[in-house]
N, C-alpha and C. Protein backbone atom coordinates (compact mmCIF):
# COMPACT_ATOMS: atom_id res chain seq x y z
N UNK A 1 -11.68 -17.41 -20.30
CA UNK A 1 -12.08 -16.61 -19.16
C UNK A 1 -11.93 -15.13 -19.49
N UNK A 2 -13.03 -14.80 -18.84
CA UNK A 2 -12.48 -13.14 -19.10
C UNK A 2 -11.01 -12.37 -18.42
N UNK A 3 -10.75 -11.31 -19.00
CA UNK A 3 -9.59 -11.01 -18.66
C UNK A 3 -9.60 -9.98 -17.21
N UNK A 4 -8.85 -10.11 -16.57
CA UNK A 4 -9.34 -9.18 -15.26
C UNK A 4 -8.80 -7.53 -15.27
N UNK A 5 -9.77 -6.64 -14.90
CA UNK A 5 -9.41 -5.35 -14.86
C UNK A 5 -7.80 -5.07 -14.82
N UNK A 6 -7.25 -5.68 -13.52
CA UNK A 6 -5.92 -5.01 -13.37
C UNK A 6 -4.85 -5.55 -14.51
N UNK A 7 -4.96 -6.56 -15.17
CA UNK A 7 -4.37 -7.12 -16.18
C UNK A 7 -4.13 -6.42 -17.74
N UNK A 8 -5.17 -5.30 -17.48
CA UNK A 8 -5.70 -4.17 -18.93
C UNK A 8 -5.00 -3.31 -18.35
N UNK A 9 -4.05 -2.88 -17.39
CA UNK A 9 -3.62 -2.04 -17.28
C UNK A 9 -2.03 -1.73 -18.03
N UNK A 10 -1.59 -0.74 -18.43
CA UNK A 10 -0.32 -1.20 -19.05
C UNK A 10 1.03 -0.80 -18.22
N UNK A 11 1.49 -1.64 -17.47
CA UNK A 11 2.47 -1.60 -16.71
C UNK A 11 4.05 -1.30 -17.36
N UNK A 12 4.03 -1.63 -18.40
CA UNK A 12 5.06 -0.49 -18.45
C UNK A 12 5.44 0.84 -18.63
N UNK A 13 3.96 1.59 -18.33
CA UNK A 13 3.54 2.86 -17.94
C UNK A 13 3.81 3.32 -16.57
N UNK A 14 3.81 2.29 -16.02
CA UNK A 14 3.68 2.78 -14.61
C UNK A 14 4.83 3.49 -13.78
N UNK A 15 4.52 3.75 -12.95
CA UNK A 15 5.38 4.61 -12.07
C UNK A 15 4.88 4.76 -10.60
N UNK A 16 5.77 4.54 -9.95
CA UNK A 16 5.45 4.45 -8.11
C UNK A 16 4.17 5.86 -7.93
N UNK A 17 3.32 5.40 -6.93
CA UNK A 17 2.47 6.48 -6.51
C UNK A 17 1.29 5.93 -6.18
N UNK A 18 -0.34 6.90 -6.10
CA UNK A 18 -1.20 5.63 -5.66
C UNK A 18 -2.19 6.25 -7.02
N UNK A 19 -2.87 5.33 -7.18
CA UNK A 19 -3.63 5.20 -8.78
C UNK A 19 -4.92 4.14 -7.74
N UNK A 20 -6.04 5.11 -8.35
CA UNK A 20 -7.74 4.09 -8.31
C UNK A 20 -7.87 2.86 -9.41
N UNK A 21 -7.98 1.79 -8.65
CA UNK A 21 -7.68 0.86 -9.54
C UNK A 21 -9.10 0.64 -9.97
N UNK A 22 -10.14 0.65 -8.65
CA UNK A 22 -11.24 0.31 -9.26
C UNK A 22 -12.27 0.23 -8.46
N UNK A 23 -13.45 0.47 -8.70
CA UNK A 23 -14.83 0.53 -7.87
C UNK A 23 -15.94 -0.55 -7.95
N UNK A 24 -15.83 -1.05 -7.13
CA UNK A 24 -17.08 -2.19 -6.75
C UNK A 24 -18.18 -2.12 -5.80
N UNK A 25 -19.38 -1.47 -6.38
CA UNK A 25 -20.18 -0.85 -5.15
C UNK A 25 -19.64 -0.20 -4.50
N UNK A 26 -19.92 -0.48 -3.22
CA UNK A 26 -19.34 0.87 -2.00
C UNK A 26 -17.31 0.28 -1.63
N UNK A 27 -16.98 -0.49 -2.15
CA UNK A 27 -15.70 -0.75 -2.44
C UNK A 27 -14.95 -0.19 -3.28
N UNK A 28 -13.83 0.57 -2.84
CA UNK A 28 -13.09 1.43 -3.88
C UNK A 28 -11.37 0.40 -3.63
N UNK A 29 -10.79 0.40 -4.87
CA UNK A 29 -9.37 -0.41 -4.40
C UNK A 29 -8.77 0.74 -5.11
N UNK A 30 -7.41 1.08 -4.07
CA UNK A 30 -6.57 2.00 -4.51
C UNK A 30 -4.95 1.02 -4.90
N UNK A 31 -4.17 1.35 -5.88
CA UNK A 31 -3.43 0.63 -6.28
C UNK A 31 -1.94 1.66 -5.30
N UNK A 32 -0.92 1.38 -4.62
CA UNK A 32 -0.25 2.08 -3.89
C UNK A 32 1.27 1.58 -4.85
N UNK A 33 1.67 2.16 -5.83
CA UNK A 33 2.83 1.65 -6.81
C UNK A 33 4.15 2.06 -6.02
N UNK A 34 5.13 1.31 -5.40
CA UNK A 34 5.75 1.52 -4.78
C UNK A 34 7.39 1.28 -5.64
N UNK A 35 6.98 1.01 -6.48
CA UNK A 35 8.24 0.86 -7.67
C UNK A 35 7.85 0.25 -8.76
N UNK A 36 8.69 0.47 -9.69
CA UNK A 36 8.61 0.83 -11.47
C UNK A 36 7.67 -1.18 -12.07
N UNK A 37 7.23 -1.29 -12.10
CA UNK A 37 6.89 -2.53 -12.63
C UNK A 37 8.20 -3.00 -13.95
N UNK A 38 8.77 -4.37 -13.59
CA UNK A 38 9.44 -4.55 -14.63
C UNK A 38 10.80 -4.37 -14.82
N UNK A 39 11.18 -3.48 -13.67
CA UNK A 39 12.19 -2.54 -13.68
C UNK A 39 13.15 -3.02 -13.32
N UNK A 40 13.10 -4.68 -12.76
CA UNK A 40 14.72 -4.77 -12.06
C UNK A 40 14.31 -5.09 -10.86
N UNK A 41 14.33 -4.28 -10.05
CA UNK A 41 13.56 -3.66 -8.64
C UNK A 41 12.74 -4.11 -8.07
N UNK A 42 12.62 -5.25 -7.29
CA UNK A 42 11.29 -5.83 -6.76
C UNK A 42 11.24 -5.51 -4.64
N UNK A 43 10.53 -5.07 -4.41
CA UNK A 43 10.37 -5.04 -2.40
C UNK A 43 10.86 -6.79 -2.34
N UNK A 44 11.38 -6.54 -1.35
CA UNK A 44 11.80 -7.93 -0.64
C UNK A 44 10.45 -8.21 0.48
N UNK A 45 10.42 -9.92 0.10
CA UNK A 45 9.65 -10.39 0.89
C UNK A 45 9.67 -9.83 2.57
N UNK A 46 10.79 -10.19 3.32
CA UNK A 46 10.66 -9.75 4.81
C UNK A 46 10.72 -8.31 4.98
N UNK A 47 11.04 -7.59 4.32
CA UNK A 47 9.94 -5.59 3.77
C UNK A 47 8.85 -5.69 3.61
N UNK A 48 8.05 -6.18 2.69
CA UNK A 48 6.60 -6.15 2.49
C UNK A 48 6.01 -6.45 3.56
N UNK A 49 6.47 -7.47 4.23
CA UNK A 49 5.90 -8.50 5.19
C UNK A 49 5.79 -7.29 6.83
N UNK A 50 6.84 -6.80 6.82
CA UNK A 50 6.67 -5.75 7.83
C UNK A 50 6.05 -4.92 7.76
N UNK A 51 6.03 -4.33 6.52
CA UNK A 51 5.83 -2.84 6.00
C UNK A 51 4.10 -3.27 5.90
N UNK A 52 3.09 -4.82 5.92
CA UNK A 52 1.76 -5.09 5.53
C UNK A 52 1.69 -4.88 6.95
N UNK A 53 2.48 -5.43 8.17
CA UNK A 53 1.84 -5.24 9.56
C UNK A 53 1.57 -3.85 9.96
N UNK A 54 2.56 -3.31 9.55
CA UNK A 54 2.38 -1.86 10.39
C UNK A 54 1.42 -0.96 9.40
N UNK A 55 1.71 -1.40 7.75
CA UNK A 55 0.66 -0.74 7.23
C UNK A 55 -1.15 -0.94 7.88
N UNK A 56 -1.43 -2.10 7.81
CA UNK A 56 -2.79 -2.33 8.43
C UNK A 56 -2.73 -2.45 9.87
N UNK A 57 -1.89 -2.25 10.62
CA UNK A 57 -2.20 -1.88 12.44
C UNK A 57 -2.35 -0.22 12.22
N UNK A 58 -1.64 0.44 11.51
CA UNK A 58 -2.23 2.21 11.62
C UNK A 58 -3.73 2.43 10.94
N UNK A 59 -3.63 2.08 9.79
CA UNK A 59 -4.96 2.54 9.20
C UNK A 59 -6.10 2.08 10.27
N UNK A 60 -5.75 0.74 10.40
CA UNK A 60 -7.04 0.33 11.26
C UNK A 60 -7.54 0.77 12.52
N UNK A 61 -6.22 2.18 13.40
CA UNK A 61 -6.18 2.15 14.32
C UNK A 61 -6.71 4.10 14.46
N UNK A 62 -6.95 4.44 12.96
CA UNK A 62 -7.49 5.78 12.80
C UNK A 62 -8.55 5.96 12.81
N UNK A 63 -9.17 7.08 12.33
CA UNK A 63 -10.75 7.18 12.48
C UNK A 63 -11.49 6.42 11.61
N UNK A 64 -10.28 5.75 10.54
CA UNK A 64 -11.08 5.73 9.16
C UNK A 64 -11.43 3.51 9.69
N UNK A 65 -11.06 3.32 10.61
CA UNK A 65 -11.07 2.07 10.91
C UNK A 65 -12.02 1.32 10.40
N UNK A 66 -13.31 1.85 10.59
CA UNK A 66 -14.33 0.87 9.95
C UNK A 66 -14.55 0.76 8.79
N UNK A 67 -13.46 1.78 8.28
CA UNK A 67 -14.03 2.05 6.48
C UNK A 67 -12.97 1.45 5.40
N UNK A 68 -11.95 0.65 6.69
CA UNK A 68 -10.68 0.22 5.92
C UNK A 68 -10.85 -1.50 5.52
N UNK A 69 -10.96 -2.03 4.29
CA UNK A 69 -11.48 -3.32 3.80
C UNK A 69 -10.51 -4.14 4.27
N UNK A 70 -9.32 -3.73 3.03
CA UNK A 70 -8.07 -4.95 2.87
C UNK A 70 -6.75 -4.43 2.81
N UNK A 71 -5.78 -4.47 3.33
CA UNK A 71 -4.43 -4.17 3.07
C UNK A 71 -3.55 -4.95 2.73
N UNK A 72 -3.26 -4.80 1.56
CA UNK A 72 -2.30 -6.52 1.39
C UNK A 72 -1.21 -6.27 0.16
N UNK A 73 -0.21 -6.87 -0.18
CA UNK A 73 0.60 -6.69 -1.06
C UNK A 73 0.57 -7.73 -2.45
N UNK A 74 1.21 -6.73 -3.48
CA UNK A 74 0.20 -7.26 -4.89
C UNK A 74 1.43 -8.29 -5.06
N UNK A 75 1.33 -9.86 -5.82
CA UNK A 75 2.01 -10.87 -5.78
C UNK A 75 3.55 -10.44 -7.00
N UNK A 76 3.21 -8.93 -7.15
CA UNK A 76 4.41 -8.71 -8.32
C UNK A 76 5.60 -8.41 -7.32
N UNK A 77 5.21 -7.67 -6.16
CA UNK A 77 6.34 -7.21 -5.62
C UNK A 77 6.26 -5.86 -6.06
N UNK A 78 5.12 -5.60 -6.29
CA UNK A 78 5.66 -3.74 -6.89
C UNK A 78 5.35 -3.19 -5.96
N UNK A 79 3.97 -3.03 -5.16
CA UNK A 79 3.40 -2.56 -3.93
C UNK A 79 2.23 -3.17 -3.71
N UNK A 80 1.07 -2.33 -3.06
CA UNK A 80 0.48 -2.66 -2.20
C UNK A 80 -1.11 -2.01 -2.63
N UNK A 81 -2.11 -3.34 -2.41
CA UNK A 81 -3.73 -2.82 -2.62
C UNK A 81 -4.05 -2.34 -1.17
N UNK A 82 -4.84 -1.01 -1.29
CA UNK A 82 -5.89 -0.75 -0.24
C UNK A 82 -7.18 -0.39 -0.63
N UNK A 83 -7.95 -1.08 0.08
CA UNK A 83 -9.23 -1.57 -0.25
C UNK A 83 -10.26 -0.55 0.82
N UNK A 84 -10.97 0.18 0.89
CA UNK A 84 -12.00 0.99 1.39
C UNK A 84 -13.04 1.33 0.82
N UNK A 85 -14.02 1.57 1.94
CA UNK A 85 -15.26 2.01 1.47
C UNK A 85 -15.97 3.84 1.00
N UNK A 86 -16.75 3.26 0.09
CA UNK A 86 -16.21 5.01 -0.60
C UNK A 86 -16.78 5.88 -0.26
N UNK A 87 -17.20 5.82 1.15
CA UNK A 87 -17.35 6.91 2.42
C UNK A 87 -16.14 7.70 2.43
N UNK A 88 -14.95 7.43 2.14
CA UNK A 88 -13.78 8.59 2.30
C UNK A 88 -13.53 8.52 1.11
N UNK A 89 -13.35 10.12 1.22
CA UNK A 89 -12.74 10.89 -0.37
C UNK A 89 -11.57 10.46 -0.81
N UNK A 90 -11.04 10.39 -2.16
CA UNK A 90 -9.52 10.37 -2.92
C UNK A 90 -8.52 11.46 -1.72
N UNK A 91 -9.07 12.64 -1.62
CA UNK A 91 -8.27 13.27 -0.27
C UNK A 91 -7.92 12.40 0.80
N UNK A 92 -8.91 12.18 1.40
CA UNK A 92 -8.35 11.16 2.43
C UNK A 92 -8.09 10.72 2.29
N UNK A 93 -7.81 9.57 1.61
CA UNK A 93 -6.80 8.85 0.98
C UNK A 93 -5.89 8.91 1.34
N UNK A 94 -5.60 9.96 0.00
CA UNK A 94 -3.97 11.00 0.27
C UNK A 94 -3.59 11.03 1.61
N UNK A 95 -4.22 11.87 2.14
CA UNK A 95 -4.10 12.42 3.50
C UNK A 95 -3.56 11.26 4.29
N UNK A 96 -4.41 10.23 4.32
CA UNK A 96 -4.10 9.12 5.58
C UNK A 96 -2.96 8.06 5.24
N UNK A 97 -2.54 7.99 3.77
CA UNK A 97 -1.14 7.16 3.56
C UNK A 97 -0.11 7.73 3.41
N UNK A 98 -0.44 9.56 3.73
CA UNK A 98 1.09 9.99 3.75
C UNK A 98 1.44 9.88 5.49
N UNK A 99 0.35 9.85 6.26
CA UNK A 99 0.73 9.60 7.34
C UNK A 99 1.31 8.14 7.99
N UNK A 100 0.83 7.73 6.79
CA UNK A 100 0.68 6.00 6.89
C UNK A 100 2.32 5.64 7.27
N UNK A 101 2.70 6.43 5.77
CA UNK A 101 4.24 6.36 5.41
C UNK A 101 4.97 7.20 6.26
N UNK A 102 4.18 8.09 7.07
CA UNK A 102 5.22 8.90 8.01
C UNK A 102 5.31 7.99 9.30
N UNK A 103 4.55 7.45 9.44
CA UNK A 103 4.47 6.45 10.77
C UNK A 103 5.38 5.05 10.58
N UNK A 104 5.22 4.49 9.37
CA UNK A 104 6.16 3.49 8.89
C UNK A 104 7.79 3.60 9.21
N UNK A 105 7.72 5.16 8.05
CA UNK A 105 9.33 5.15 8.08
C UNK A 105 9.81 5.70 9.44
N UNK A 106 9.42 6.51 10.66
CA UNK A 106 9.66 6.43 11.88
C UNK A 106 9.89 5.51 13.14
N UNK A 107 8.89 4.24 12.52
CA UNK A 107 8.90 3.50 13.79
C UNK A 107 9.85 3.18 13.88
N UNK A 108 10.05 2.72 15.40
CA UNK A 108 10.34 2.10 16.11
C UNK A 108 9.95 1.23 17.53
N UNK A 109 10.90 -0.03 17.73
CA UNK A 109 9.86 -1.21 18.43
C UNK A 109 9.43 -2.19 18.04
N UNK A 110 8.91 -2.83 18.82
CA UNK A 110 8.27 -4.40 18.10
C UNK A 110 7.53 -4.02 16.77
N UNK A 111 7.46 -5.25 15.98
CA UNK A 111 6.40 -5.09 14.77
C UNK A 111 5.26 -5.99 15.59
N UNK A 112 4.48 -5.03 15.37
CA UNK A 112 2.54 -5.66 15.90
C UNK A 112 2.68 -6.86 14.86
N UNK A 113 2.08 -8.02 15.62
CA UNK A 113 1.42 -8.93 15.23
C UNK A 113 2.58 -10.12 14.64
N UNK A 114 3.61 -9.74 15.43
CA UNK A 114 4.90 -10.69 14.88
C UNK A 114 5.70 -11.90 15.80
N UNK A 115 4.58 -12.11 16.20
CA UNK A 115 4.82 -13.19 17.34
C UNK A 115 4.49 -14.77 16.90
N UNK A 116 5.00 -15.79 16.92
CA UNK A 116 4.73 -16.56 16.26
C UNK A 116 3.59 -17.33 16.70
N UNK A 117 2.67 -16.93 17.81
CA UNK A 117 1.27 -17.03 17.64
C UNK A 117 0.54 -16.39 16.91
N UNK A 118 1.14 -15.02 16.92
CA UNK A 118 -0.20 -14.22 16.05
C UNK A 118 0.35 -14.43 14.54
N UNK A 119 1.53 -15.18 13.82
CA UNK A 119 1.82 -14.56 12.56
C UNK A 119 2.38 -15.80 11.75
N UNK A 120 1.48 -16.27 10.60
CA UNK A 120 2.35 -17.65 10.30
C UNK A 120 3.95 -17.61 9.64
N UNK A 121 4.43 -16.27 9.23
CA UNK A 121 5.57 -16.45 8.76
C UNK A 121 6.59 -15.60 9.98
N UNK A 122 7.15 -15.77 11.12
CA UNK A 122 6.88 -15.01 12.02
C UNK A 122 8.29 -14.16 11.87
N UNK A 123 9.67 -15.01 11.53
CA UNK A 123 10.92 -15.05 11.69
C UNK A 123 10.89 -14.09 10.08
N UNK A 124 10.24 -14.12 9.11
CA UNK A 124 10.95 -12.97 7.81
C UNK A 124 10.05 -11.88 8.14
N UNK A 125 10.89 -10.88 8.89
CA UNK A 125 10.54 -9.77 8.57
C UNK A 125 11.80 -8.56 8.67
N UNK A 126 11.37 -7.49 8.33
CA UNK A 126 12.99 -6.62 8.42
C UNK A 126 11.70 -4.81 8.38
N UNK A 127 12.36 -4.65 9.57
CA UNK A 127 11.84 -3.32 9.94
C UNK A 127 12.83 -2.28 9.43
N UNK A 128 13.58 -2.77 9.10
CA UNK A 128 14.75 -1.21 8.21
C UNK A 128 14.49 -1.53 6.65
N UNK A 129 13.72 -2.52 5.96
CA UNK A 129 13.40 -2.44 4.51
C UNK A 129 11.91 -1.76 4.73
N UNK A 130 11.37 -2.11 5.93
CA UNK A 130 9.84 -1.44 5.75
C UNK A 130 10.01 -0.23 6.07
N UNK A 131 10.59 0.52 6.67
CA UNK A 131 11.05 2.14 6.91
C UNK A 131 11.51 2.68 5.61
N UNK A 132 12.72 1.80 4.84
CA UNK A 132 12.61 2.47 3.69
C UNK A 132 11.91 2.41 2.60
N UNK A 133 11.29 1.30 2.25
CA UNK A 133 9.96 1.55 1.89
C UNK A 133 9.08 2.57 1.89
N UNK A 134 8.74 2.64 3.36
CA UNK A 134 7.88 4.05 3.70
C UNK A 134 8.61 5.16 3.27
N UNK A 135 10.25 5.55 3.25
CA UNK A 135 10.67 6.73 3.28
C UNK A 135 10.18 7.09 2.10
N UNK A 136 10.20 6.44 1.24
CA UNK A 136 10.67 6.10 -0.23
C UNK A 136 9.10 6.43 -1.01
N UNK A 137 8.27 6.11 -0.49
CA UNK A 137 7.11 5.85 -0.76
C UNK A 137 5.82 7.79 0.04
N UNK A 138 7.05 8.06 1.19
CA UNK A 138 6.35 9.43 1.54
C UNK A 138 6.86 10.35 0.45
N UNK A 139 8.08 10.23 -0.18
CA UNK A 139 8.63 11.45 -1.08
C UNK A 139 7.47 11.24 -2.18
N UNK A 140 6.99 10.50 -2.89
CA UNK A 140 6.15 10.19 -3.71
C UNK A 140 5.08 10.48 -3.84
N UNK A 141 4.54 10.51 -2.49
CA UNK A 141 3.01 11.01 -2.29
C UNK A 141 3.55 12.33 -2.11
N UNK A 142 4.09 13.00 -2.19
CA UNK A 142 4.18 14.49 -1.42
C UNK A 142 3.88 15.30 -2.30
N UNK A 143 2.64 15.91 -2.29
CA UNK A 143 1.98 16.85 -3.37
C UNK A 143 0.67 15.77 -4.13
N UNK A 144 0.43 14.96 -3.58
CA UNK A 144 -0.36 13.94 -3.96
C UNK A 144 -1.52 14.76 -4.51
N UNK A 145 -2.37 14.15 -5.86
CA UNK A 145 -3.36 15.17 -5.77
C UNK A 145 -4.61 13.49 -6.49
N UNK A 146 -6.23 13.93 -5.97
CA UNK A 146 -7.09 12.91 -6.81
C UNK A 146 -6.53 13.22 -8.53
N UNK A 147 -5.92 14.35 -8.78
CA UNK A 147 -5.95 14.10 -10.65
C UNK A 147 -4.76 13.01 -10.96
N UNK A 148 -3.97 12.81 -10.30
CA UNK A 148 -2.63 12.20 -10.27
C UNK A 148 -3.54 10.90 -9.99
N UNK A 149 -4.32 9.96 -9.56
CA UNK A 149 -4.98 8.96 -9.49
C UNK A 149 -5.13 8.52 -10.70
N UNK A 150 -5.25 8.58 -11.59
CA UNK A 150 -5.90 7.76 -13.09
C UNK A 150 -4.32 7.28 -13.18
N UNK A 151 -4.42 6.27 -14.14
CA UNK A 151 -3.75 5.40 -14.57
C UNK A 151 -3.02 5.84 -16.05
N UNK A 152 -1.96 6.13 -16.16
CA UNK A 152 -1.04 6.18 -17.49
C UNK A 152 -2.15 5.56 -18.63
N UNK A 153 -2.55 6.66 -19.63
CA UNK A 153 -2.95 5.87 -20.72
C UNK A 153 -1.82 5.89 -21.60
């Protein structure tokens, strides 16, 4: 089989931040590195799990709503794909996941969509790993720029 794009990447290059992973037609996937690949260090399941609700209830709930694909977390535990259409610039981007992360690491209150009708895993989640997450993840973006997007050669 052929080998898949994100697999050519060399992860022990990496370093938390957000990197263009890749363009598919009007589909752009942004890679959101939220810690060191490899490193020890993995997000805990009931963090991710919070930190995916509130990540995709904000984006979806901005202007950029119709232009937002997929939000979901990558099976390493390092962070998180966002998937949009490439109607919004690498700026916006920037722009809308530092707010993302300012809204994360602030909340407070129920987590949207954590009811065990709306959510099949309903009971793991932890709203003080997804805040720090976000905290953790706004220092990172701060000064974010599109040249900082390419990937460690």
């Amino acid at each position: 089989m052929k080998r898949i794009e994100s697999f050519c990447v060399n992860h022990d290059l990496l370093t938390p931040g957000l990197y263009l992973s890749r363009v598919d037609g009007d589909a752009v996937t942004y890679d959101l590195r939220m810690v060191t690949p490899n490193a020890g260090t993995y997000l805990e399941n009931d963090g991710i799990h919070t930190f995916e609700h509130l990540f995709a209830t904000f984006v979806r709930n901005t202007e950029y709503s119709d232009r937002v694909i997929y939000v979901g977390p990558m099976g390493c535990r390092t962070g998180f794909y966002f998937v949009v259409r490439d109607s919004i610039s690498k700026e916006e981007v920037i722009a809308l996941l530092q707010k993302t992360m300012e809204f994360i690491a602030r909340y407070e209150g129920e987590i949207p969509g954590a009811s065990r009708i709306e959510c099949g895993n309903y009971l793991d989640h932890s709203l003080e790993k997804a805040k720090g997450y976000a905290a953790s993840m706004a220092s990172v973006l701060e000064g974010w720029t599109p040249e900082k997007m390419a990937y460690p050669a």
